[in-house]
C-alpha atoms as a PDB file:
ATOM      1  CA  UNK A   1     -52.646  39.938  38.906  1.00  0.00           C
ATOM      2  CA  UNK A   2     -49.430  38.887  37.030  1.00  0.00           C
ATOM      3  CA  UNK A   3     -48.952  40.568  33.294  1.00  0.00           C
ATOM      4  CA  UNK A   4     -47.906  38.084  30.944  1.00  0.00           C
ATOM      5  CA  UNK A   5     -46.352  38.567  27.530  1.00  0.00           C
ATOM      6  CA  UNK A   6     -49.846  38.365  25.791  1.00  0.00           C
ATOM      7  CA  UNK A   7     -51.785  41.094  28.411  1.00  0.00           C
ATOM      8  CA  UNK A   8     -48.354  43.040  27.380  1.00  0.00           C
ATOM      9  CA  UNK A   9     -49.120  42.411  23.900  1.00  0.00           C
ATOM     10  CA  UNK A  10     -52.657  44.029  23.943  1.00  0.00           C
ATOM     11  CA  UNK A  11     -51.497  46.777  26.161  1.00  0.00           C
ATOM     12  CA  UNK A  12     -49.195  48.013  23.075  1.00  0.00           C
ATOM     13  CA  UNK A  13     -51.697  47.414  20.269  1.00  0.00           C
ATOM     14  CA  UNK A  14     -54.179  49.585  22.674  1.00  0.00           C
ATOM     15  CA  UNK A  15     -51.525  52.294  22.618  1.00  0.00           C
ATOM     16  CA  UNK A  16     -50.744  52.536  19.406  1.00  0.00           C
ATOM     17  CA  UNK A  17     -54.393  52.391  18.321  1.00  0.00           C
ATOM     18  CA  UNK A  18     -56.776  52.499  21.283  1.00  0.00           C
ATOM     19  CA  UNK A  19     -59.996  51.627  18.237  1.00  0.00           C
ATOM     20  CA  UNK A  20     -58.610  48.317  17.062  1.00  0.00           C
ATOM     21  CA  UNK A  21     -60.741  46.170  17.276  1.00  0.00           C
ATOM     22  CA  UNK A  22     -60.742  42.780  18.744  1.00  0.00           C
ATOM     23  CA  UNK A  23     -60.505  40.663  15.712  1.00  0.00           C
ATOM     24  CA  UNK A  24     -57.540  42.644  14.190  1.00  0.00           C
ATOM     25  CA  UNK A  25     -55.742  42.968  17.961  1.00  0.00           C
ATOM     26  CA  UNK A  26     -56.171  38.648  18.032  1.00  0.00           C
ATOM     27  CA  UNK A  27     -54.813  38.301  14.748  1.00  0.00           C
ATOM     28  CA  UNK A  28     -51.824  40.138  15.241  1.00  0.00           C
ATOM     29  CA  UNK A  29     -50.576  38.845  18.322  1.00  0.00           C
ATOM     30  CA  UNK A  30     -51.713  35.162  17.516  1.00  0.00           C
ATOM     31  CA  UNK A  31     -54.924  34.312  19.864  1.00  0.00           C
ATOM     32  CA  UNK A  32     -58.101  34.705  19.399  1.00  0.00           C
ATOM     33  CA  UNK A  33     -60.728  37.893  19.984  1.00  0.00           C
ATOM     34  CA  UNK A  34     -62.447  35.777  22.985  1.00  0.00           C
ATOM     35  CA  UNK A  35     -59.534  35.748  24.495  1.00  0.00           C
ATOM     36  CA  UNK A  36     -58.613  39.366  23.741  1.00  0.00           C
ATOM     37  CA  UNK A  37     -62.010  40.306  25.199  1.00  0.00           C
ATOM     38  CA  UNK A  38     -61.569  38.525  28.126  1.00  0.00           C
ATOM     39  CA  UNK A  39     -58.114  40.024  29.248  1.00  0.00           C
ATOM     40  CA  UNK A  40     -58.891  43.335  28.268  1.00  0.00           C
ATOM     41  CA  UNK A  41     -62.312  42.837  30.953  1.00  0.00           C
ATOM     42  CA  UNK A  42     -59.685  41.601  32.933  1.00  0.00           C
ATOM     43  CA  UNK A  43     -57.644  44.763  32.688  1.00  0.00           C
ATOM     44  CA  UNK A  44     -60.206  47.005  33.419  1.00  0.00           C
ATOM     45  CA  UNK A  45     -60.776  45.529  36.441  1.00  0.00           C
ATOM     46  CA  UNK A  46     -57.431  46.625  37.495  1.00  0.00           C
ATOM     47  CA  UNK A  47     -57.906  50.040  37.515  1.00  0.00           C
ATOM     48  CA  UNK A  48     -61.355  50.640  38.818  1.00  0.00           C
END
């Protein structure tokens, strides 16, 4: 369960403005919203 500079990424974005939505998170920080919905999943994993 290693954070990267992309789950790091996400983690801000979610903090500044925890109703972004995928699309706009994936466009800011250069992937795409699959792969922002996948490693947020992931991350929610980590705390339950």
């Amino acid at each position: 369960m290693a954070i990267d500079e992309i789950d790091k990424e996400i983690l801000k974005a979610l903090i500044e403005d925890g109703r972004i939505s995928y699309r706009e998170l994936a466009g800011s920080i250069g992937v795409t919203p699959p792969t922002v919905k996948r490693r947020v999943d992931e991350m929610r994993g980590w705390v339950s």
